[in-house]
C-alpha atoms as a PDB file:
ATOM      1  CA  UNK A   1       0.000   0.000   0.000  1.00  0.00           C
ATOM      2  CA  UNK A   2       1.215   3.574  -0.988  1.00  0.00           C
ATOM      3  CA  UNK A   3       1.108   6.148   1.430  1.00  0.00           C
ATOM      4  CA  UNK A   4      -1.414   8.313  -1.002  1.00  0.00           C
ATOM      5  CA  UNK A   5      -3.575   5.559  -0.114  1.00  0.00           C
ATOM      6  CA  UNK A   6      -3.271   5.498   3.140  1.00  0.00           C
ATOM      7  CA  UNK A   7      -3.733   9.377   3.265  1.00  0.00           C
ATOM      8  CA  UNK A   8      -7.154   8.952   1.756  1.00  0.00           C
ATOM      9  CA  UNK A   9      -8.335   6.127   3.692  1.00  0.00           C
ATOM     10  CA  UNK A  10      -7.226   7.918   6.866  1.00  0.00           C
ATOM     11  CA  UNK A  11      -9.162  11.350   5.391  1.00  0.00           C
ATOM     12  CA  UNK A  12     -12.354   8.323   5.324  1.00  0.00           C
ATOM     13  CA  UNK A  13     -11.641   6.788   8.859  1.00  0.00           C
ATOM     14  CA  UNK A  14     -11.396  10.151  10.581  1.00  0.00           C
ATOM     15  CA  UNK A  15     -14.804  11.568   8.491  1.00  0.00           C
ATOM     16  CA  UNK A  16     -16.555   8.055  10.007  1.00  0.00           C
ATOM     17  CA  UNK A  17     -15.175   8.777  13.011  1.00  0.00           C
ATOM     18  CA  UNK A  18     -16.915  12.010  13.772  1.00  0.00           C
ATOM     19  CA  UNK A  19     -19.700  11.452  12.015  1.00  0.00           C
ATOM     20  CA  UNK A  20     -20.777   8.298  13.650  1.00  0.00           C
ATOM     21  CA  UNK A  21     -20.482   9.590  17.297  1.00  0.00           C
ATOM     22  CA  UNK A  22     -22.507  12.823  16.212  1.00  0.00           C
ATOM     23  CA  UNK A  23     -25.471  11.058  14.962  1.00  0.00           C
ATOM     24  CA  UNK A  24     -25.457   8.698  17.626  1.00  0.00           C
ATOM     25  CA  UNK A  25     -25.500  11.285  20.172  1.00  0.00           C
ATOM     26  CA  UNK A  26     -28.277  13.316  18.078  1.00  0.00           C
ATOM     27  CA  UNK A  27     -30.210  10.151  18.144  1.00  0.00           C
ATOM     28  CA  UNK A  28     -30.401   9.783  21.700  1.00  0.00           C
ATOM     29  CA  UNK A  29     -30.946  13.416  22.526  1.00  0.00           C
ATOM     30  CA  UNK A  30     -33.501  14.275  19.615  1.00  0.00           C
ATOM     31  CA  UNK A  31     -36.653  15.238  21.354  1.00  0.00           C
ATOM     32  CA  UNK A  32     -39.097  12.903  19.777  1.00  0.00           C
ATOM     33  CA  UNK A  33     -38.285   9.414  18.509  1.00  0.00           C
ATOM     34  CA  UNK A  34     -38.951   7.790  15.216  1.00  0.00           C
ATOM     35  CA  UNK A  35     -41.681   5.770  14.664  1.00  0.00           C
ATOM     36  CA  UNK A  36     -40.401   2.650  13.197  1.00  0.00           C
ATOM     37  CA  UNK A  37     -43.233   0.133  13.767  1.00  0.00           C
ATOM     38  CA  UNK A  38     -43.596  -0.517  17.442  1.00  0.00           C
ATOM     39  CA  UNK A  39     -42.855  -3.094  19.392  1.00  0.00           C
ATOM     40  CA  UNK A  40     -40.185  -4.935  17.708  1.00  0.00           C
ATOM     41  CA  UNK A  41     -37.312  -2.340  18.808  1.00  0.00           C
ATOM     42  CA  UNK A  42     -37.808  -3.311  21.975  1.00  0.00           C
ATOM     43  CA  UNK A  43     -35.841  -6.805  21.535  1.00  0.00           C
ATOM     44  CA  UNK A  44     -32.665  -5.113  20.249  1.00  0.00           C
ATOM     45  CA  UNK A  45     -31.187  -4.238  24.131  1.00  0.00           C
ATOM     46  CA  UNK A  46     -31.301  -7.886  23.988  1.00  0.00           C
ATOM     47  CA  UNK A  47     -29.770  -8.586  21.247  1.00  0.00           C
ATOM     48  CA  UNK A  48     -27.292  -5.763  21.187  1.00  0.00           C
ATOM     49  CA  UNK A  49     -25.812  -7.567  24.360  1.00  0.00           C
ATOM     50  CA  UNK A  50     -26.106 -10.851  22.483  1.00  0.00           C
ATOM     51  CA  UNK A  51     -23.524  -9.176  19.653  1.00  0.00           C
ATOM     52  CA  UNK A  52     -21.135  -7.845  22.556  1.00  0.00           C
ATOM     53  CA  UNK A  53     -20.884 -10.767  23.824  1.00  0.00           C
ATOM     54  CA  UNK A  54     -20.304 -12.709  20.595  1.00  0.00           C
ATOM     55  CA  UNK A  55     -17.920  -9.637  19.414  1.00  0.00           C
ATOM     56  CA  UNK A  56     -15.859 -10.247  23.360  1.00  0.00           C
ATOM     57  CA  UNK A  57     -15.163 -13.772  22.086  1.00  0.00           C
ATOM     58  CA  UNK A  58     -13.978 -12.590  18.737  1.00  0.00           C
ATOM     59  CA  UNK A  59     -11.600 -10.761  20.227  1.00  0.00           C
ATOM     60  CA  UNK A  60     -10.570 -12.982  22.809  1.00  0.00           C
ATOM     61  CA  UNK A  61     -10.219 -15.571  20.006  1.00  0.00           C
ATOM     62  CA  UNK A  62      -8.461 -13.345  17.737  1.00  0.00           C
ATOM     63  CA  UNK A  63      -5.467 -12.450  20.692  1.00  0.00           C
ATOM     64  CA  UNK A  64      -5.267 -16.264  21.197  1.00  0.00           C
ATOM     65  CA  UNK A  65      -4.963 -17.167  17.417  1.00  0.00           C
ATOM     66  CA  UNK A  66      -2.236 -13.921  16.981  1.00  0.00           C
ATOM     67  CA  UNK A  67      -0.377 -15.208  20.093  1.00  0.00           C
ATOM     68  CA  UNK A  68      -0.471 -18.780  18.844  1.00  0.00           C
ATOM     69  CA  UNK A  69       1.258 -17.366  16.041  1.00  0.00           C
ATOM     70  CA  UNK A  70      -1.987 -18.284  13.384  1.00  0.00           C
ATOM     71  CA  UNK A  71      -2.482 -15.244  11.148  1.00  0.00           C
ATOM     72  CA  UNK A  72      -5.418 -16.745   9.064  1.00  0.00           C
ATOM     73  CA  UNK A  73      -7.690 -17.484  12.534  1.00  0.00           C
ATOM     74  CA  UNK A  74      -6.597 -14.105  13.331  1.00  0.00           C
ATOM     75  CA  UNK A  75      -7.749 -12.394  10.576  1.00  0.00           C
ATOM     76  CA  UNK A  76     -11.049 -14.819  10.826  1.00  0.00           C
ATOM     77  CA  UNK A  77     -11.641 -13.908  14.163  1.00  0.00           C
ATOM     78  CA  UNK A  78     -10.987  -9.674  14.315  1.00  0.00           C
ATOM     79  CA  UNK A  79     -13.185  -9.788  10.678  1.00  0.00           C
ATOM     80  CA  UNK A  80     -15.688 -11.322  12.770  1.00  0.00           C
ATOM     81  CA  UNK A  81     -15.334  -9.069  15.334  1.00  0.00           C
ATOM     82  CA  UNK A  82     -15.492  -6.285  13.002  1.00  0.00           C
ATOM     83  CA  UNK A  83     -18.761  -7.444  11.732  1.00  0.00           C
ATOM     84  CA  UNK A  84     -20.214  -7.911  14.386  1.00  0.00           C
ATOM     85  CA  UNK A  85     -19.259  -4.636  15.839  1.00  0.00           C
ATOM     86  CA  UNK A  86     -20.924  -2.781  12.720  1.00  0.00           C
ATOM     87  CA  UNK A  87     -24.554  -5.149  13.201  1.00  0.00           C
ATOM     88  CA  UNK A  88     -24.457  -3.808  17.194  1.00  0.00           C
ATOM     89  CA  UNK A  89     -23.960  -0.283  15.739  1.00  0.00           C
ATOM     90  CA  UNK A  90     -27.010  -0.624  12.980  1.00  0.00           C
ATOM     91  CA  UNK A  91     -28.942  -2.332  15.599  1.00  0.00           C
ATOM     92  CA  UNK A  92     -28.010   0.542  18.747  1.00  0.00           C
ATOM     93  CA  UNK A  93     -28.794   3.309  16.429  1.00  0.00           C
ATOM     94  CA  UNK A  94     -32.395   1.817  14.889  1.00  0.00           C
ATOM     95  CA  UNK A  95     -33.169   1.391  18.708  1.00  0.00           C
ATOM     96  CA  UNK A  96     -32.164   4.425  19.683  1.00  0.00           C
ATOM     97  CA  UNK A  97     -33.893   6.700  17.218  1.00  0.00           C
ATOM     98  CA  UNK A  98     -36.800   4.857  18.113  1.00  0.00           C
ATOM     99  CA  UNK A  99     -37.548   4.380  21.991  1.00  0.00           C
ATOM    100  CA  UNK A 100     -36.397   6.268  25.069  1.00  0.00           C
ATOM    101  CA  UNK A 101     -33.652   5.533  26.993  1.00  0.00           C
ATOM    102  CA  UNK A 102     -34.283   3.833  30.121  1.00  0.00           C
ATOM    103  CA  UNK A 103     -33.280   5.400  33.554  1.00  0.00           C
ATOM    104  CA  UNK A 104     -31.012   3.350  35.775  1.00  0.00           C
ATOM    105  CA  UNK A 105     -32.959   2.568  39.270  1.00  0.00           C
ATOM    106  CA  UNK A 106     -30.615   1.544  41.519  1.00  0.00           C
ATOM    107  CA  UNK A 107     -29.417   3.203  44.605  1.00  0.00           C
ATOM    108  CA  UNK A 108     -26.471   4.066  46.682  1.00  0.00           C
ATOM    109  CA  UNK A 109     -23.013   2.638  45.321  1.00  0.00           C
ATOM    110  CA  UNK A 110     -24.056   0.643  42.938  1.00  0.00           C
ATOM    111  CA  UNK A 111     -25.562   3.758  41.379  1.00  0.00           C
ATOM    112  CA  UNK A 112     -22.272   5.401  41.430  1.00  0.00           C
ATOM    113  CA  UNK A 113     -20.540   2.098  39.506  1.00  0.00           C
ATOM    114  CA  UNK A 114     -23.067   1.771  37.269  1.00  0.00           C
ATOM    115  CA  UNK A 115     -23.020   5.494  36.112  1.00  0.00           C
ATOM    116  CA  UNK A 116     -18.864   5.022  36.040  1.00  0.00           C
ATOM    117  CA  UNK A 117     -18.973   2.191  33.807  1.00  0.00           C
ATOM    118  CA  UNK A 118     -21.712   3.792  31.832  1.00  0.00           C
ATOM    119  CA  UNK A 119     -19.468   6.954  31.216  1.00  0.00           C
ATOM    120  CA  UNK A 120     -16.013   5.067  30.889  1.00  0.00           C
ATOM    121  CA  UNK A 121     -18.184   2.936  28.215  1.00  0.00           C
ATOM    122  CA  UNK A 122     -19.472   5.832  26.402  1.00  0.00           C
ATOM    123  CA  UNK A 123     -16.503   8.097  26.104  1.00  0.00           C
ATOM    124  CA  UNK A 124     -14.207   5.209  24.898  1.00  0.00           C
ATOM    125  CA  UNK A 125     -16.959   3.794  22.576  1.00  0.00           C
ATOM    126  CA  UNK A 126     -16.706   7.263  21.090  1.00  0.00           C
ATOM    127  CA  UNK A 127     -13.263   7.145  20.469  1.00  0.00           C
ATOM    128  CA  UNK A 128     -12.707   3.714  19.523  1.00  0.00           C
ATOM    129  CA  UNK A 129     -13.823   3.306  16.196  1.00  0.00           C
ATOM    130  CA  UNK A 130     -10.901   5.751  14.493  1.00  0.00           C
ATOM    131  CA  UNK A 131      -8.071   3.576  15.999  1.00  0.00           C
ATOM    132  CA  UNK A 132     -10.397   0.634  15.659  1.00  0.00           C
ATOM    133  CA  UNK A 133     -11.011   1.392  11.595  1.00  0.00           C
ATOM    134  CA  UNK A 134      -7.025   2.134  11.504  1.00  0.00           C
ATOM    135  CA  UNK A 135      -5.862  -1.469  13.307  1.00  0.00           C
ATOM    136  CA  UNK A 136      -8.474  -3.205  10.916  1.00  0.00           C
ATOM    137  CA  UNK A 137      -7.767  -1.385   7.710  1.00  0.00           C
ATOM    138  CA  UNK A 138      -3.648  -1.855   8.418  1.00  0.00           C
ATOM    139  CA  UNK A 139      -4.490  -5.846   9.202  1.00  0.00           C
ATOM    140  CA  UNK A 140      -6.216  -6.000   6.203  1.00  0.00           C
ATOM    141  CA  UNK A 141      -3.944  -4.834   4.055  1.00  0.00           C
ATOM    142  CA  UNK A 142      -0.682  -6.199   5.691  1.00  0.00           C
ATOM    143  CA  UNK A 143       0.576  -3.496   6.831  1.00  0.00           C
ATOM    144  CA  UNK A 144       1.972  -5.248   9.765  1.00  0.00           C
ATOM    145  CA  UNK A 145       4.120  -2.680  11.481  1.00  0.00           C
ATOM    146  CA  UNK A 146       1.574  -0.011  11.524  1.00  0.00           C
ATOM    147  CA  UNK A 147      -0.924  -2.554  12.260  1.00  0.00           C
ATOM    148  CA  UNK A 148       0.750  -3.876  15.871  1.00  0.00           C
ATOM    149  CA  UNK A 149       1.790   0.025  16.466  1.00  0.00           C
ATOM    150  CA  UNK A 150      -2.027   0.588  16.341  1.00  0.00           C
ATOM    151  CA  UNK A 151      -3.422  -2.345  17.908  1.00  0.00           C
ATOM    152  CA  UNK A 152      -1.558  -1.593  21.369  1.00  0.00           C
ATOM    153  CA  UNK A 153      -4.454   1.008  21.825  1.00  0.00           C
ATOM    154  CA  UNK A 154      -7.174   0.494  19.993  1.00  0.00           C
ATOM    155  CA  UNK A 155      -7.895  -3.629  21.117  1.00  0.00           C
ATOM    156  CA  UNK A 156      -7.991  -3.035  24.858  1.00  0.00           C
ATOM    157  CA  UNK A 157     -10.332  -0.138  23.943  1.00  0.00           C
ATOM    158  CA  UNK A 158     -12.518  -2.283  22.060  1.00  0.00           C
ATOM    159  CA  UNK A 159     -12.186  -4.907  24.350  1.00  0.00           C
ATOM    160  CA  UNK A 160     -12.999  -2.624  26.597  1.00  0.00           C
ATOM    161  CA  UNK A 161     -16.105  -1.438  25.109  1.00  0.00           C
ATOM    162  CA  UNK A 162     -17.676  -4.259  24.401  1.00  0.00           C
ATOM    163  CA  UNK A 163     -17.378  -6.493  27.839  1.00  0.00           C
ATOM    164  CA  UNK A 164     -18.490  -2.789  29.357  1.00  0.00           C
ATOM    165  CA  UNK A 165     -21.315  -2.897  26.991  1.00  0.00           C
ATOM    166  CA  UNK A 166     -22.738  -6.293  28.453  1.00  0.00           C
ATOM    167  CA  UNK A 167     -22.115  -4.957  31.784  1.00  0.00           C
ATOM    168  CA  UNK A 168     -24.432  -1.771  31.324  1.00  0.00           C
ATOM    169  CA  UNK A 169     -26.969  -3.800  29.504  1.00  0.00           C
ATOM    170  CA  UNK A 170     -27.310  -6.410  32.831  1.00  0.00           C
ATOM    171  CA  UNK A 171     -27.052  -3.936  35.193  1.00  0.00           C
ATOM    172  CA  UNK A 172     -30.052  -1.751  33.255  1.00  0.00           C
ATOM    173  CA  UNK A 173     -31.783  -4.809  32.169  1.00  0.00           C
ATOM    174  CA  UNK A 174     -33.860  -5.329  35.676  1.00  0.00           C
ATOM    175  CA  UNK A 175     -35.333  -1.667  35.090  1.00  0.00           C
ATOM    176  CA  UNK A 176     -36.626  -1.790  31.330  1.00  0.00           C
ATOM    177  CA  UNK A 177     -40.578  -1.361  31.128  1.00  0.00           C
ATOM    178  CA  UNK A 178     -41.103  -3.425  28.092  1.00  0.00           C
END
């Protein structure tokens, strides 16, 4: 790969970066929600955690197969990963622009831990996809130096992200009206 390419696709990354993040936060803030035929969003919490949990094992497998020295199960595995990561964010985003968030109900400290992880979830989900789109693209085109440079920060961050994910999702889960 040239590094006019790289340029570009970097010029792509960082546009899908900040874009994403925007409309994600405009979809949870708007003031009135989109009505995208009823009750069926309601399942997606569900199966949003289903995906971070799938896209934790991805990962997991992926570090094994790397460490293990197996570049093809790698590959397999982070690809997976990926695409799993992008059917969460279709999924978050349909259920977001359609129902209201729900409001945490615990007291006390766990109140206090839940809103940590919630925020420590949030602002490194919103980061993560740039180095997260940089590590993939540099993988994918064998760019291996760049690629473990990369990888150093962006897979604990994803890592991160999604176990964090599953987290919020059972610690909400007891307080969802639907």
């Amino acid at each position: 790969m040239n590094d006019t390419n790289d340029k570009a696709v970097i010029k792509w990354v960082t546009v899908i970066a900040v874009v994403i993040p925007v409309v994600v936060a405009v979809l949870l803030f708007m003031p009135t929600k989109l009505d995208l035929a009823n009750e069926w969003v309601y399942f997606l919490p569900h199966l949003n955690a289903v995906i971070n949990s799938a896209a934790t094992l991805a990962l997991l497998a992926g570090l094994f197969f790397i460490k293990s020295g197996n570049i093809q199960l790698h590959r397999t595995a982070m690809t997976t990963a990926f695409a799993l990561g992008a059917i969460f964010l279709v999924s978050y985003v349909i259920y977001h622009a359609a129902a209201e968030s729900t409001s945490f109900g615990g007291e006390g400290l766990i109140k206090s831990v839940y809103y940590f992880v919630l925020l420590t979830h949030i602002l490194l989900a919103a980061v993560a996809l740039f180095p997260i789109l940089l590590a993939y693209y540099y993988g994918y085109t064998d760019q291996r130096v760049k690629h473990k440079k990369i990888v150093r920060y962006a897979y604990p961050i994803w890592l991160y992200v999604t176990i964090t994910g599953v987290i919020v999702y059972l610690m909400i889960s007891p307080y969802y009206s639907f």
